[in-house]
Protein backbone atom coordinates (compact mmCIF):
# COMPACT_ATOMS: atom_id res chain seq x y z
CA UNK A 1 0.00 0.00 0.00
CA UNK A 2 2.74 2.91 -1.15
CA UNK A 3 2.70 5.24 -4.01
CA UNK A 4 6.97 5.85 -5.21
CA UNK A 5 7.14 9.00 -8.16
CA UNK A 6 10.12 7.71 -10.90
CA UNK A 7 12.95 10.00 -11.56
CA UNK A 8 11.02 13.24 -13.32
CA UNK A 9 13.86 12.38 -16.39
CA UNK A 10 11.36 9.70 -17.14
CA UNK A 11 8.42 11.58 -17.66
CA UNK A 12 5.36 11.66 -15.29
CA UNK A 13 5.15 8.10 -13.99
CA UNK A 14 4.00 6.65 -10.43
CA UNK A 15 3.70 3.55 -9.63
CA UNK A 16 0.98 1.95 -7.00
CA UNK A 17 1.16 -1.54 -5.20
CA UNK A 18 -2.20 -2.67 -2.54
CA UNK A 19 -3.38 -5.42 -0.90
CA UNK A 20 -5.51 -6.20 -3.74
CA UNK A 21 -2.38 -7.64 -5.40
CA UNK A 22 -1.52 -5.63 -8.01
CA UNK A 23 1.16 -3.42 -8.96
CA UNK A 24 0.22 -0.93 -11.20
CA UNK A 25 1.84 1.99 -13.09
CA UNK A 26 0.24 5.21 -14.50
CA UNK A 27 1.70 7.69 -16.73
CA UNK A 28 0.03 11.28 -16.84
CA UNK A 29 -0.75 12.12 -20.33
CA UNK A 30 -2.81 15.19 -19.57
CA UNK A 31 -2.76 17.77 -16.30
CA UNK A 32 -4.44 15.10 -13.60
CA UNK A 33 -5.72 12.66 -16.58
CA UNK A 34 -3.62 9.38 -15.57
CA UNK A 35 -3.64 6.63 -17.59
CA UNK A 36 -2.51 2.84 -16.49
CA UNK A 37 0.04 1.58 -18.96
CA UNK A 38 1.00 -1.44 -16.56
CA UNK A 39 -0.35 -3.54 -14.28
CA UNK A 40 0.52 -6.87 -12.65
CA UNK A 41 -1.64 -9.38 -10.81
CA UNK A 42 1.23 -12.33 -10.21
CA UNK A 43 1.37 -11.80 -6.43
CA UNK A 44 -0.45 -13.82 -4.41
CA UNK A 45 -0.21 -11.09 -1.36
CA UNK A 46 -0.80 -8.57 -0.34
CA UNK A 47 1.85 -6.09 -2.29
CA UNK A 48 2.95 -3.59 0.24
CA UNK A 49 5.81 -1.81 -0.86
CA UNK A 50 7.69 -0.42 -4.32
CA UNK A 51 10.61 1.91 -5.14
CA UNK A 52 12.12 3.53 -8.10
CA UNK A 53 15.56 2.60 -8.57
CA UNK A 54 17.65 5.67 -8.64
CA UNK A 55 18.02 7.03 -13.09
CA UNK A 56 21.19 6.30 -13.53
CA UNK A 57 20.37 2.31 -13.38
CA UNK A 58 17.53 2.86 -15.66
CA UNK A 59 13.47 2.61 -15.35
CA UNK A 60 13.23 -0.49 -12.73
CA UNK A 61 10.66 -0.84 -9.58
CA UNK A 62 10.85 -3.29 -7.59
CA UNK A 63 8.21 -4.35 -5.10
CA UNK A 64 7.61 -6.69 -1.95
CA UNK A 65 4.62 -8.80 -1.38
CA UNK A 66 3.51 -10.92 1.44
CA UNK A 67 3.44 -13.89 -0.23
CA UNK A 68 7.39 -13.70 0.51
CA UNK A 69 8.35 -12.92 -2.75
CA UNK A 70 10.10 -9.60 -4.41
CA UNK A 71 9.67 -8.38 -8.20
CA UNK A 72 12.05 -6.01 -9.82
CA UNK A 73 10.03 -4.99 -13.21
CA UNK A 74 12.32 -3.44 -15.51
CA UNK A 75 11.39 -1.20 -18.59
CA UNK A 76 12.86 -2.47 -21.95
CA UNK A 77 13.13 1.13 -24.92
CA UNK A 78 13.54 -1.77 -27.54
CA UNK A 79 10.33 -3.42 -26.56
CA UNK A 80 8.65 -0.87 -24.97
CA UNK A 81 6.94 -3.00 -22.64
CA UNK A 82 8.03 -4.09 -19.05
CA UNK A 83 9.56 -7.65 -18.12
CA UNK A 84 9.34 -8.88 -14.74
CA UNK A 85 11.55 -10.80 -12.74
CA UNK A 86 10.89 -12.76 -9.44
């Protein structure tokens, strides 16, 4: 249940976790329009925390559920989707 803002050198982005199990990440495209352009439902927690990791390592959050198990989802430029890792 935590909110983390990326780096502002990668645009508008947030990311959102909850005990509903998903992580979830939103891009602004307008002023206060947000639109999801991920989400993940592979926990089987509760997903209670996420962080940014700082820009220089590139666009990756990684998150901590209570179903033990950690996810660092990374964004690939050549795909331009993002891959998940457990």
């Amino acid at each position: 249940w935590q909110v983390a803002w990326a780096h502002p050198k990668f645009g508008p982005l947030i990311a959102s976790v909850s005990f509903d199990r998903k992580v979830t990440i939103w891009r602004e495209m307008r002023p206060q329009q947000w639109q999801i352009v991920y989400q993940d439902q592979s926990h089987q927690g509760s997903v209670n925390c996420c962080a940014f990791a700082p820009w220089e390592l590139g666009l990756h959050l990684a998150v901590g559920s209570a179903d033990g198990t950690a996810t660092v989802f990374t964004y690939s430029e050549q795909q331009g989707n993002w891959i998940s890792r457990k």
